[in-house]
PDB file of N, CA and C in Angstrom:
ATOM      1  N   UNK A   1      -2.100 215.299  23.278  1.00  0.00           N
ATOM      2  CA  UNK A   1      -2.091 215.921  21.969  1.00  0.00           C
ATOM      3  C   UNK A   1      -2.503 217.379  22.111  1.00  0.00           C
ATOM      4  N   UNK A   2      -1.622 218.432  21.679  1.00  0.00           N
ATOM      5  CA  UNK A   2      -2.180 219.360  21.242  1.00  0.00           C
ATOM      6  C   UNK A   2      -2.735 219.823  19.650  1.00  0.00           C
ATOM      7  N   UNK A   3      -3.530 220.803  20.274  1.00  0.00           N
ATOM      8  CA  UNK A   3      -4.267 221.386  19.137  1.00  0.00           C
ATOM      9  C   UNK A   3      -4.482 222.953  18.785  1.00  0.00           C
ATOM     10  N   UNK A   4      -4.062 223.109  17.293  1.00  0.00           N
ATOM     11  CA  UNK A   4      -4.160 224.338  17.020  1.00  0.00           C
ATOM     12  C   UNK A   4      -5.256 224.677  16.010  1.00  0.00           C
ATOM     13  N   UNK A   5      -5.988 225.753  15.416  1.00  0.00           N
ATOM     14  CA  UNK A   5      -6.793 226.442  14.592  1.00  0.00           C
ATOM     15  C   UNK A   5      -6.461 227.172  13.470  1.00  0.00           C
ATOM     16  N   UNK A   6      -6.316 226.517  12.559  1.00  0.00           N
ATOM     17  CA  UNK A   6      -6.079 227.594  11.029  1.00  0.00           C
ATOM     18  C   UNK A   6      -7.038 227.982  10.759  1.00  0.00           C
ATOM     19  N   UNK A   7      -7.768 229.381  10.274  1.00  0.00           N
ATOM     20  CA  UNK A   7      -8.743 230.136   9.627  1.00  0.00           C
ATOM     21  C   UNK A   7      -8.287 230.594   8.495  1.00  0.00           C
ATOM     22  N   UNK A   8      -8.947 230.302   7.174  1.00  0.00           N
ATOM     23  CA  UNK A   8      -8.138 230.869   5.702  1.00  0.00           C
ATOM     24  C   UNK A   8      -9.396 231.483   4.983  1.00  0.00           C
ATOM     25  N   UNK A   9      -9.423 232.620   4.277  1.00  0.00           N
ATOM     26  CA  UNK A   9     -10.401 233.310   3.752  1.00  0.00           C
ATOM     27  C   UNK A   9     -10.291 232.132   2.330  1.00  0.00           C
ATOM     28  N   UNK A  10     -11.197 231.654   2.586  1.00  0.00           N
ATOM     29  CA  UNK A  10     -11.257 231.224   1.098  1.00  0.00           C
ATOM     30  C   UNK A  10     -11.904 231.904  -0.016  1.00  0.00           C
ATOM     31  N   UNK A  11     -12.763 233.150   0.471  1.00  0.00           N
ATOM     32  CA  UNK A  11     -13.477 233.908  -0.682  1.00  0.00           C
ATOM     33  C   UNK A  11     -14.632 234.975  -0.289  1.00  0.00           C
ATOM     34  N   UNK A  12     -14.572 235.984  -0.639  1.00  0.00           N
ATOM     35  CA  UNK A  12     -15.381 237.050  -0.602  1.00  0.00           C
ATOM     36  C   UNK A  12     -16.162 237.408  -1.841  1.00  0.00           C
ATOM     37  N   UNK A  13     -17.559 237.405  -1.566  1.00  0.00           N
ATOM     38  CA  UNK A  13     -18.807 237.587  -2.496  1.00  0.00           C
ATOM     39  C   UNK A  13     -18.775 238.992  -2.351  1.00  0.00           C
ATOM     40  N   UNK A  14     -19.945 239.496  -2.926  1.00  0.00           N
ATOM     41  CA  UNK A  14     -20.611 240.439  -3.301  1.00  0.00           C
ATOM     42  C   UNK A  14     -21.449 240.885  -3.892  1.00  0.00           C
ATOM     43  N   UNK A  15     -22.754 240.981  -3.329  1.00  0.00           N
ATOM     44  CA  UNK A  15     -24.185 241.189  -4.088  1.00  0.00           C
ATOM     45  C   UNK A  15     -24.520 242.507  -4.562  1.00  0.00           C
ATOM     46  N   UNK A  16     -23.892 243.339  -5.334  1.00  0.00           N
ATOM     47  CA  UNK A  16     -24.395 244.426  -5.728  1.00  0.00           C
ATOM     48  C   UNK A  16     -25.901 244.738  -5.880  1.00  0.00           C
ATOM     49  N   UNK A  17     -26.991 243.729  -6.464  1.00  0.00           N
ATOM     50  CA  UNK A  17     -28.078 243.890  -6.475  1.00  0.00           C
ATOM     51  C   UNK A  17     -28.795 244.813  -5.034  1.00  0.00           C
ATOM     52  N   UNK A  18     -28.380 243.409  -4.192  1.00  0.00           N
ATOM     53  CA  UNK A  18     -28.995 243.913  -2.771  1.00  0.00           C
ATOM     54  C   UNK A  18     -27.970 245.195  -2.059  1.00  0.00           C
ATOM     55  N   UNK A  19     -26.829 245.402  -2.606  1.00  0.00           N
ATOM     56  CA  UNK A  19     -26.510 246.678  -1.624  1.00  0.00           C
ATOM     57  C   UNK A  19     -27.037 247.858  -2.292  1.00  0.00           C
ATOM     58  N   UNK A  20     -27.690 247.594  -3.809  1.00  0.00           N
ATOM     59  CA  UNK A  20     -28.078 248.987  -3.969  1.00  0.00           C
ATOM     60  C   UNK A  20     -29.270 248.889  -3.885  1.00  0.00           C
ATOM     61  N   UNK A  21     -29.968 247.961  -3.341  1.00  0.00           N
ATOM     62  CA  UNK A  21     -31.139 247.796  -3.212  1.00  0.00           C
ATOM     63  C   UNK A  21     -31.777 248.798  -1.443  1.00  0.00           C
ATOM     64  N   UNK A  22     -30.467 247.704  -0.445  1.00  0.00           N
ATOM     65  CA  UNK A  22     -31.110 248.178   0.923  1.00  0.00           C
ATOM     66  C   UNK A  22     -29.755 248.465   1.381  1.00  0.00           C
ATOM     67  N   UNK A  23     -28.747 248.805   1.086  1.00  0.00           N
ATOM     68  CA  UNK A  23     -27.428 249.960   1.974  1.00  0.00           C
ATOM     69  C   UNK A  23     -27.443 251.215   1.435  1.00  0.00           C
ATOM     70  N   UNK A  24     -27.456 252.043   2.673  1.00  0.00           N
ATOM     71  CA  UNK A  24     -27.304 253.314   2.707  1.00  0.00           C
ATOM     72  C   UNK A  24     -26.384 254.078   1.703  1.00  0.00           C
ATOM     73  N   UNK A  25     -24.950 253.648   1.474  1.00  0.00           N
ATOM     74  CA  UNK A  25     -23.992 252.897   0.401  1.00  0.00           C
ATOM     75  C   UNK A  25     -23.851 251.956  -0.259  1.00  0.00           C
ATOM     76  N   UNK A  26     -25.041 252.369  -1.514  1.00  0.00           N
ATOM     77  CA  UNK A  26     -25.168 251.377  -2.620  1.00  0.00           C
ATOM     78  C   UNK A  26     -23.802 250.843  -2.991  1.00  0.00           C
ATOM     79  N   UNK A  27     -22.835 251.611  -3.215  1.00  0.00           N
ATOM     80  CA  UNK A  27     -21.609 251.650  -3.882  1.00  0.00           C
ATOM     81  C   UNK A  27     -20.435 250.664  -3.088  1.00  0.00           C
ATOM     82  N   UNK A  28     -20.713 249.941  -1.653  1.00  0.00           N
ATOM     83  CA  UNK A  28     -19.899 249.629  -0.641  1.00  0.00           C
ATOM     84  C   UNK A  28     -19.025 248.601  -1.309  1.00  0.00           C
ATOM     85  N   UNK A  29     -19.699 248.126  -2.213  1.00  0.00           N
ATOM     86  CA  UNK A  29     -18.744 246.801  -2.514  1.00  0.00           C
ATOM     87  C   UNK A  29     -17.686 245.505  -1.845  1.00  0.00           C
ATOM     88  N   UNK A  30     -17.033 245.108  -1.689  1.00  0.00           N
ATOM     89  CA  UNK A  30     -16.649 243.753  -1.212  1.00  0.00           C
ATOM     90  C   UNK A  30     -16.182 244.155   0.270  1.00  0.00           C
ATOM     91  N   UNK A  31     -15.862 242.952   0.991  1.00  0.00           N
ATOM     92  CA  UNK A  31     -15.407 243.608   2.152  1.00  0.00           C
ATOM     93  C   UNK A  31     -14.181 243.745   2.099  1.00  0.00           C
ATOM     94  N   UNK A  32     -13.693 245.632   2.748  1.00  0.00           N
ATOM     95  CA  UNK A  32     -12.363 245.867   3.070  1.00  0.00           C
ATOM     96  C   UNK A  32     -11.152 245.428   4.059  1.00  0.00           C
ATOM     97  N   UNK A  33     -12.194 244.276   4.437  1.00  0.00           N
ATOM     98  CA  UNK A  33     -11.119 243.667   5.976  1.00  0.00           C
ATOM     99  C   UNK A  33     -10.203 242.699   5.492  1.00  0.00           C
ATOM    100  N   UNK A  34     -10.844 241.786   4.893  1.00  0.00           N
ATOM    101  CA  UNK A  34     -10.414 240.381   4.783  1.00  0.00           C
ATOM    102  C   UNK A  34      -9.694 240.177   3.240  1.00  0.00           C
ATOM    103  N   UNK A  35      -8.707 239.636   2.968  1.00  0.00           N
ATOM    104  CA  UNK A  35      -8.436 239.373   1.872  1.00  0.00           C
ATOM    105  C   UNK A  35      -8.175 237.992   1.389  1.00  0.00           C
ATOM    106  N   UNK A  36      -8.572 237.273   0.308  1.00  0.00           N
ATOM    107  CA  UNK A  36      -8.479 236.275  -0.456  1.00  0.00           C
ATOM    108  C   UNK A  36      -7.176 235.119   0.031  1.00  0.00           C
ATOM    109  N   UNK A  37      -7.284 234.143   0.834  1.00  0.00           N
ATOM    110  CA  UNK A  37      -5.602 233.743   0.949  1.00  0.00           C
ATOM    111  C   UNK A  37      -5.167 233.712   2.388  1.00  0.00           C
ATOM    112  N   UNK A  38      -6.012 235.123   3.069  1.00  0.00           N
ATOM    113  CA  UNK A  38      -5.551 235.411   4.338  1.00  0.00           C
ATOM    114  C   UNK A  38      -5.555 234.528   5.347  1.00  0.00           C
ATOM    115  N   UNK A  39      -4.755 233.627   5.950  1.00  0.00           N
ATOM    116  CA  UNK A  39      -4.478 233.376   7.324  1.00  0.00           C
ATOM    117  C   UNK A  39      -4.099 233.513   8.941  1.00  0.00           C
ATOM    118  N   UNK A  40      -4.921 233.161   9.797  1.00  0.00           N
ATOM    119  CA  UNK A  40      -4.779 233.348  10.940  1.00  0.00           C
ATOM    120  C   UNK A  40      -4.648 231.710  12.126  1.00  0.00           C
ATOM    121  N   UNK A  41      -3.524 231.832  12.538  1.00  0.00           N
ATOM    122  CA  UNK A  41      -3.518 230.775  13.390  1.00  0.00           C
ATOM    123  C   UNK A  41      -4.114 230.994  14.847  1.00  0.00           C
ATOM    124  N   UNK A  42      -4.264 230.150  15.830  1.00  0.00           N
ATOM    125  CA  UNK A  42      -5.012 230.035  16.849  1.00  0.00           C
ATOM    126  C   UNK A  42      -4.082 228.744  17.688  1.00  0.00           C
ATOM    127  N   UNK A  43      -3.793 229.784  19.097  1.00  0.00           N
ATOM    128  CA  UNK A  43      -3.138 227.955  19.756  1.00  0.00           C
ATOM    129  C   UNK A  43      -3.734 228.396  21.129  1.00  0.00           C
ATOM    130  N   UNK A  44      -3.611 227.403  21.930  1.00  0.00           N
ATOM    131  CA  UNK A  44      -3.661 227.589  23.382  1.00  0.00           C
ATOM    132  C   UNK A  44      -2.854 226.408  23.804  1.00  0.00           C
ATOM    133  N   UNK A  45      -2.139 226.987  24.672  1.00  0.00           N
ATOM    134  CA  UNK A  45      -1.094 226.311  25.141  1.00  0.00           C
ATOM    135  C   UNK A  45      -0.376 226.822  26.417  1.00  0.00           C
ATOM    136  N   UNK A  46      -0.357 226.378  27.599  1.00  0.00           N
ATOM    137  CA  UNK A  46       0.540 227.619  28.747  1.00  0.00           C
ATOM    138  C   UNK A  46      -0.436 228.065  29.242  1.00  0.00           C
ATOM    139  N   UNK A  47       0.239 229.172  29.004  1.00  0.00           N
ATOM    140  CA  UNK A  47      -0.061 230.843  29.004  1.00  0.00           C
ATOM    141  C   UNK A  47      -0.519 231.689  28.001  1.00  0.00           C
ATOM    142  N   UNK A  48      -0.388 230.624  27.129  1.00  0.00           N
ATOM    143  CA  UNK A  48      -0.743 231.245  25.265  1.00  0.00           C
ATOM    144  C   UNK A  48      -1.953 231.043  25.200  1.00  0.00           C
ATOM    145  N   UNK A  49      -2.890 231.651  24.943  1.00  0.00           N
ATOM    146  CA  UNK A  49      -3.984 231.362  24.542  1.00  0.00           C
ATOM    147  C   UNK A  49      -5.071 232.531  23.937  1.00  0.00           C
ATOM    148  N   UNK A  50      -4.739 232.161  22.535  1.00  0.00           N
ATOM    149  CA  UNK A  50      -5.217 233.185  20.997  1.00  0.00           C
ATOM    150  C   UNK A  50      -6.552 233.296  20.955  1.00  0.00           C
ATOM    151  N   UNK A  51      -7.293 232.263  21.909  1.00  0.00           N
ATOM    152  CA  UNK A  51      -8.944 232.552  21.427  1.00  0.00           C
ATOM    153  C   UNK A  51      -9.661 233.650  22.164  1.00  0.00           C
ATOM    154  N   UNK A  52      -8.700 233.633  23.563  1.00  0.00           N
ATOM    155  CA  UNK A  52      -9.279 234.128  24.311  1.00  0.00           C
ATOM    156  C   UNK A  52      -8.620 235.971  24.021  1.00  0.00           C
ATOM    157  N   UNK A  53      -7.568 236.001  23.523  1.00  0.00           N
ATOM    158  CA  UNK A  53      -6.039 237.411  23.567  1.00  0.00           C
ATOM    159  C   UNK A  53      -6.017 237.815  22.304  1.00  0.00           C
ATOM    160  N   UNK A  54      -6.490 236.391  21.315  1.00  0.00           N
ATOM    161  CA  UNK A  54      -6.071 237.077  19.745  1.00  0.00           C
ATOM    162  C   UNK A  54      -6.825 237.962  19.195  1.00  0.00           C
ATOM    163  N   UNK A  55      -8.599 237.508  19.618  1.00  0.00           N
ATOM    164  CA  UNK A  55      -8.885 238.440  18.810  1.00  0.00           C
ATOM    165  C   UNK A  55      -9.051 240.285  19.258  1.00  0.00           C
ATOM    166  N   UNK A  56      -8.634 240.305  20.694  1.00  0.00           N
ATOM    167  CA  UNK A  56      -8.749 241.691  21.571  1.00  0.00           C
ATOM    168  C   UNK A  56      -7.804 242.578  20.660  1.00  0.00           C
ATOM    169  N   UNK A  57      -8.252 243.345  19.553  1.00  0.00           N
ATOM    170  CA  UNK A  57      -7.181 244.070  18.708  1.00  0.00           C
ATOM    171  C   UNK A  57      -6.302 243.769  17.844  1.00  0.00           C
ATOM    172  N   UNK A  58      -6.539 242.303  17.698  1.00  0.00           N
ATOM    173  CA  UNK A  58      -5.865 241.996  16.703  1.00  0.00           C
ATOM    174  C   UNK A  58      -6.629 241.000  15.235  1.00  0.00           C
ATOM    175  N   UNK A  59      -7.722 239.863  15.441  1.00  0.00           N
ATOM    176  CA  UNK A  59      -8.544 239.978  14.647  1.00  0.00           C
ATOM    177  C   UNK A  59      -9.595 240.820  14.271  1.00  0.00           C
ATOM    178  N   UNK A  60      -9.661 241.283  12.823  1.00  0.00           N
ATOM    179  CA  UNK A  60      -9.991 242.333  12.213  1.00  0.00           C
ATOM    180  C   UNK A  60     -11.578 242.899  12.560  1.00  0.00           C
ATOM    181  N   UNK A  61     -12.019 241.694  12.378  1.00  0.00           N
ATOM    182  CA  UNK A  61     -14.501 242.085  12.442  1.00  0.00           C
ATOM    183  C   UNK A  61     -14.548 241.321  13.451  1.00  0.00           C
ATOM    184  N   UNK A  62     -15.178 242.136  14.143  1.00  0.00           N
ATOM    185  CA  UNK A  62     -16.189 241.414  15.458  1.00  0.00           C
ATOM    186  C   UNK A  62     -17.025 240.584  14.382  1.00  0.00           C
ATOM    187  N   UNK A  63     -18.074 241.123  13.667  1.00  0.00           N
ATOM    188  CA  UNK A  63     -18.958 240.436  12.910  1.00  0.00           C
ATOM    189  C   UNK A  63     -18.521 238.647  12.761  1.00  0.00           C
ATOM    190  N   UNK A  64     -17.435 238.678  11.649  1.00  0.00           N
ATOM    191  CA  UNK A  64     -17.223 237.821  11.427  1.00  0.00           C
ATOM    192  C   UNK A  64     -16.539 236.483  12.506  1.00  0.00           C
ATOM    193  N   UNK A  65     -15.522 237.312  13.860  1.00  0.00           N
ATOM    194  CA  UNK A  65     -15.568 236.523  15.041  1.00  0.00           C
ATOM    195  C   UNK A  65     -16.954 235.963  15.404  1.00  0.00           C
ATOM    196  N   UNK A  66     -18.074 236.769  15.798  1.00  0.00           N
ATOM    197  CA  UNK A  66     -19.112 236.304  16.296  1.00  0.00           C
ATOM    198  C   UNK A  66     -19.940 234.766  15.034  1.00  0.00           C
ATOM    199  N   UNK A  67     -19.358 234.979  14.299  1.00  0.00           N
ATOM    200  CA  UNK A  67     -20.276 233.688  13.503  1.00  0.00           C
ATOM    201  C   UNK A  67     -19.123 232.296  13.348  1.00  0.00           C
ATOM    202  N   UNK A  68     -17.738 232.823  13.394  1.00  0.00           N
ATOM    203  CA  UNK A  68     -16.686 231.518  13.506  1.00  0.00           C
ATOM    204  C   UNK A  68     -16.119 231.230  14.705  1.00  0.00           C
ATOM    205  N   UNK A  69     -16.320 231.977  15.959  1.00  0.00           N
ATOM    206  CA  UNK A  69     -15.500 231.675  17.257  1.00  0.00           C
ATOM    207  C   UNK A  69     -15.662 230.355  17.896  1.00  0.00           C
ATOM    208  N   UNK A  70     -16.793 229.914  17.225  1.00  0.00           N
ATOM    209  CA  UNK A  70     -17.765 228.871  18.030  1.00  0.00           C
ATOM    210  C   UNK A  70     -16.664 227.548  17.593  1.00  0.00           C
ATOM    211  N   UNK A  71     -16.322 227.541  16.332  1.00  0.00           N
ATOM    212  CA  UNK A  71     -15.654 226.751  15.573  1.00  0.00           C
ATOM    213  C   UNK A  71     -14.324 226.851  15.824  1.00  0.00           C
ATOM    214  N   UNK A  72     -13.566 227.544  16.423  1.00  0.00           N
ATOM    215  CA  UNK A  72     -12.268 228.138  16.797  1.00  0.00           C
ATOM    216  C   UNK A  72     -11.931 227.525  18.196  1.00  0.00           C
ATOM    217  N   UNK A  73     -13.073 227.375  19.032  1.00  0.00           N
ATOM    218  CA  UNK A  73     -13.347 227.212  20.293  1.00  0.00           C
ATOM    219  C   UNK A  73     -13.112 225.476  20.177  1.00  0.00           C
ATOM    220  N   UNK A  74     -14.218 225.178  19.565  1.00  0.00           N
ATOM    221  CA  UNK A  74     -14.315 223.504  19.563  1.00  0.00           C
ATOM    222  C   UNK A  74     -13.002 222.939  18.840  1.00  0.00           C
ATOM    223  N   UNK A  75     -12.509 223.559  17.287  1.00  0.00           N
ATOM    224  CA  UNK A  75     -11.223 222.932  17.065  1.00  0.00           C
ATOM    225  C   UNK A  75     -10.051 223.212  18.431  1.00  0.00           C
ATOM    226  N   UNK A  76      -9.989 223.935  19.536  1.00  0.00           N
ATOM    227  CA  UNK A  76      -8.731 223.993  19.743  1.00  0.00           C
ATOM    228  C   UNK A  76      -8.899 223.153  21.550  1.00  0.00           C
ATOM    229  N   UNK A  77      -9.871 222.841  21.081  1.00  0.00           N
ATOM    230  CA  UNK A  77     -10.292 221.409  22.448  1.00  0.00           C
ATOM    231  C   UNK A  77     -10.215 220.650  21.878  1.00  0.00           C
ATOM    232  N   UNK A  78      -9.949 220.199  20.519  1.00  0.00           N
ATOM    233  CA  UNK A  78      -9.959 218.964  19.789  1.00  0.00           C
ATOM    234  C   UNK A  78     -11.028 218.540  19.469  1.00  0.00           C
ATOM    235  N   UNK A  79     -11.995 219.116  19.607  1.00  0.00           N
ATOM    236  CA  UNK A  79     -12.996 217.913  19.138  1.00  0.00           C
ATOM    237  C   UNK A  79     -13.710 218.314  17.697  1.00  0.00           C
ATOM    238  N   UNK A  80     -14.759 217.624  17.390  1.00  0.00           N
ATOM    239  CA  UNK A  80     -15.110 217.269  16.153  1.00  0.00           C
ATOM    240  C   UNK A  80     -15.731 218.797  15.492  1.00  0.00           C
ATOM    241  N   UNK A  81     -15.286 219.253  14.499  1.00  0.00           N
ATOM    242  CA  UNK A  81     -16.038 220.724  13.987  1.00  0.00           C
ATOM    243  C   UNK A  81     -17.212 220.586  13.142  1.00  0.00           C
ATOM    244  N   UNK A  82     -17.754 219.312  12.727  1.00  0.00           N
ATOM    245  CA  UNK A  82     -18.706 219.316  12.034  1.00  0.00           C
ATOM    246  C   UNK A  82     -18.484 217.965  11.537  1.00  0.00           C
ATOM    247  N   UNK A  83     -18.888 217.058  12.154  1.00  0.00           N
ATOM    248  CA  UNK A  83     -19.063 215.401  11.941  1.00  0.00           C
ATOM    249  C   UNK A  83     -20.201 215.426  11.115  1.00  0.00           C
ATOM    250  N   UNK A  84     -20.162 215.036  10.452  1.00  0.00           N
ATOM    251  CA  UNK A  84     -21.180 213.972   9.612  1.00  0.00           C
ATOM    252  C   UNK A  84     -21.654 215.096   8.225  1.00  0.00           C
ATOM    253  N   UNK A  85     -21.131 216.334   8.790  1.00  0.00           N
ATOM    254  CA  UNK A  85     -21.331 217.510   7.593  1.00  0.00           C
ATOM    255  C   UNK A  85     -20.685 217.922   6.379  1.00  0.00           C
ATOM    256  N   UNK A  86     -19.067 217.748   6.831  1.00  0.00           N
ATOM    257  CA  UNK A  86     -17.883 218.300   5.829  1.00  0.00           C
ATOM    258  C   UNK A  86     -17.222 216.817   5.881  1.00  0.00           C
ATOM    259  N   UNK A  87     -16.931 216.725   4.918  1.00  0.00           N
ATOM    260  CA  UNK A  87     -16.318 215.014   4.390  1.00  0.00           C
ATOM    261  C   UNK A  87     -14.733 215.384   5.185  1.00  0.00           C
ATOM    262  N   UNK A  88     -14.739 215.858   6.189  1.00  0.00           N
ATOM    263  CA  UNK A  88     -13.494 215.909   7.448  1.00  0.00           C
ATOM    264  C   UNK A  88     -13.532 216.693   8.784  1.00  0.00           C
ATOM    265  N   UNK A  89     -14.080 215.631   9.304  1.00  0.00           N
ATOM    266  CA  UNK A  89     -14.624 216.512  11.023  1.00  0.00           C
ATOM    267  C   UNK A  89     -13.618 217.366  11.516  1.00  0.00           C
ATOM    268  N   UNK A  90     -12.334 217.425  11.115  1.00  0.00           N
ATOM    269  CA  UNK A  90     -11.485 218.431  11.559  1.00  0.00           C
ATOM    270  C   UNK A  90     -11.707 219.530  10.767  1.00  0.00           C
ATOM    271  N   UNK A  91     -12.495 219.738  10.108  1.00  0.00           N
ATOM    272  CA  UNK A  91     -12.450 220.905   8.697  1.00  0.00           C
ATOM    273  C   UNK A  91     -14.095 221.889   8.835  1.00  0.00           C
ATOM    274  N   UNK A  92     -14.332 222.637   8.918  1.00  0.00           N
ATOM    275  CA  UNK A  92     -15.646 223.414   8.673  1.00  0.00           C
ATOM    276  C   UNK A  92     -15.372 224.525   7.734  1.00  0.00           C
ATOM    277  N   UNK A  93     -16.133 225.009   6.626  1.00  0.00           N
ATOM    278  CA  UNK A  93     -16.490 225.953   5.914  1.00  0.00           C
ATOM    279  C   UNK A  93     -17.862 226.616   6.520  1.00  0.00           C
ATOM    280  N   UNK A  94     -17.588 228.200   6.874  1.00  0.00           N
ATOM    281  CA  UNK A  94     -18.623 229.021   7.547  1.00  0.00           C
ATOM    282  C   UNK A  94     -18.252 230.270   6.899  1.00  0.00           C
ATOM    283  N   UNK A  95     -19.317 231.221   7.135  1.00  0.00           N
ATOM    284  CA  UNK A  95     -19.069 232.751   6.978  1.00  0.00           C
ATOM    285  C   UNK A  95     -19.966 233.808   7.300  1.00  0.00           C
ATOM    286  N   UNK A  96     -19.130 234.869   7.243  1.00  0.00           N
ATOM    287  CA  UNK A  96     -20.350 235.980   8.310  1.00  0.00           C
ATOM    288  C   UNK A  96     -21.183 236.272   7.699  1.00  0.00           C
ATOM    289  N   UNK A  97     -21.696 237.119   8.922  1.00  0.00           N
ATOM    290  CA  UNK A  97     -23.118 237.470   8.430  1.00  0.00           C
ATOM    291  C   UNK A  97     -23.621 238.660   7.377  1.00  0.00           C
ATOM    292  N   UNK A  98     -22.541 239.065   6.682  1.00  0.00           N
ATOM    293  CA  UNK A  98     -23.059 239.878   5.880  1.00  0.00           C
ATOM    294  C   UNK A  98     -23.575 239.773   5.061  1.00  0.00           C
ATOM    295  N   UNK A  99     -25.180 240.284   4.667  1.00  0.00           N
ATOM    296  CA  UNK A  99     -25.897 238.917   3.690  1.00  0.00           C
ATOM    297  C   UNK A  99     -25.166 239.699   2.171  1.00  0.00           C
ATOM    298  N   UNK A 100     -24.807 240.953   2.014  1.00  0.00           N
ATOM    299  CA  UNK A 100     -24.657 241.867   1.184  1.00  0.00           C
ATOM    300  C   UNK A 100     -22.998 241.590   0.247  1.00  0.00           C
ATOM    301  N   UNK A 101     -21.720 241.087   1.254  1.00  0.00           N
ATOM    302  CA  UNK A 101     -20.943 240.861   1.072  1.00  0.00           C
ATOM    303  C   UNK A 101     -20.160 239.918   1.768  1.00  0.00           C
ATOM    304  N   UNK A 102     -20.644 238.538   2.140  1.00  0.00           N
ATOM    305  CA  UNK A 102     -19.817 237.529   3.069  1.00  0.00           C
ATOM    306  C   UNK A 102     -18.718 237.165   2.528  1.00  0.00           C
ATOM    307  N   UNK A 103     -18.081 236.842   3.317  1.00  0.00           N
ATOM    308  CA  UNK A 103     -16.579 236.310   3.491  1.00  0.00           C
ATOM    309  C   UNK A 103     -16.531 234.893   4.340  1.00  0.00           C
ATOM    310  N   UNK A 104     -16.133 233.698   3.255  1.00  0.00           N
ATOM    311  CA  UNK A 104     -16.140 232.655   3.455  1.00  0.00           C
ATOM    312  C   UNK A 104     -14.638 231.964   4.373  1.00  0.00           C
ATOM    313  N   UNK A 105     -14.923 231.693   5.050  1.00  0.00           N
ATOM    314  CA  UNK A 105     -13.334 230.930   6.187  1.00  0.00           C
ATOM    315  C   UNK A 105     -13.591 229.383   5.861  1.00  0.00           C
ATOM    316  N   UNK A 106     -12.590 228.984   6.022  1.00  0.00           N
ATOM    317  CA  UNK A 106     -12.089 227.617   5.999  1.00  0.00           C
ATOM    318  C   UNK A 106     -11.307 227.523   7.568  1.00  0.00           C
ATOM    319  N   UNK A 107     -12.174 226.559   8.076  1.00  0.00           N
ATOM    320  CA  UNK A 107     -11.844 226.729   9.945  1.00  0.00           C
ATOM    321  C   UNK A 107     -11.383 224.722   9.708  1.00  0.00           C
ATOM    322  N   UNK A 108      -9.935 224.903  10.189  1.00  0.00           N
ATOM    323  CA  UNK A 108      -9.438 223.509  10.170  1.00  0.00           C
ATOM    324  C   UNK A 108      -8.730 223.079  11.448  1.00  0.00           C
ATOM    325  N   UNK A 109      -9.015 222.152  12.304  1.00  0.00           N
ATOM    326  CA  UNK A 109      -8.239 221.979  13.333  1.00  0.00           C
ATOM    327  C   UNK A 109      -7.186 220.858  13.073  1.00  0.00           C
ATOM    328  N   UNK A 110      -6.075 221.497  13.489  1.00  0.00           N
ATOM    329  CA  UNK A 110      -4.474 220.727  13.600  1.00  0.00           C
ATOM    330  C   UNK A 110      -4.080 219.782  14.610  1.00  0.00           C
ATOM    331  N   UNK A 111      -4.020 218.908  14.482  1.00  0.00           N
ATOM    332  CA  UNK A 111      -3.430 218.025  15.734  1.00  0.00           C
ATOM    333  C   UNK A 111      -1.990 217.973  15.371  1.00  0.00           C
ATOM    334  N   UNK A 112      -1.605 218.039  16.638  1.00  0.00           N
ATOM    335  CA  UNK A 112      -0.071 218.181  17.160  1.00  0.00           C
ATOM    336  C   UNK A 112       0.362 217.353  18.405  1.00  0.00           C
ATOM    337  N   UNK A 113       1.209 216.237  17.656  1.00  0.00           N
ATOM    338  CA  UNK A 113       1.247 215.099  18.574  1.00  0.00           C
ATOM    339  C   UNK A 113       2.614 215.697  19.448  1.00  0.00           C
ATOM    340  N   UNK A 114       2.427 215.416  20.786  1.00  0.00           N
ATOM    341  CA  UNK A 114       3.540 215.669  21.831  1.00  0.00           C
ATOM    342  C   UNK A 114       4.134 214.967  21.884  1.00  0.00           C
TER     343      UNK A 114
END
């Protein structure tokens, strides 16, 4: 069986309180990377392999790689992304670390029967 990685922005916050509280740019507002909807697939396969190639210039925030890769990694070995947590071990909801304006992913692993 192979296995692939969907990542979908399911939603971007924004705490105005705290960015005009402690950013340098009170005014920064939501994040400019990611948009509402947005998808990114993930395969390894071959010679193909997106976890390791995709994100070198082509996914948008380090930030936000560094808090979902972990989950990107484990869906595309197949195994479980969060057993006993999300009512579907193939499924995790995570998001970065921006405490000011996070951006929520929906990290789902695909099985693909050969």
């Amino acid at each position: 069986m192979k296995h692939q990685c969907k990542v979908t922005v399911l939603k971007k916050e924004c705490f105005t309180d705290l960015q005009e509280t402690y950013l340098a740019d009170p005014k920064s507002g939501s994040c400019p990377v990611f948009e509402e909807g947005q998808e990114f697939l993930f395969e390894r396969d071959g010679d193909k392999d997106d976890f390791w190639n995709f994100y070198r210039g082509t996914f948008p925030c380090a930030e936000a790689w560094d808090c979902i890769s972990r989950y990107i990694y484990t869906a595309l070995q197949g195994g479980s992304i969060m057993r006993g947590w999300t009512n579907d071990e193939k499924m995790m909801i995570a998001c970065c670390n921006d405490g000011t304006r996070p951006v929520i992913f929906k990290i789902e692993r695909i099985d693909i029967e050969e």
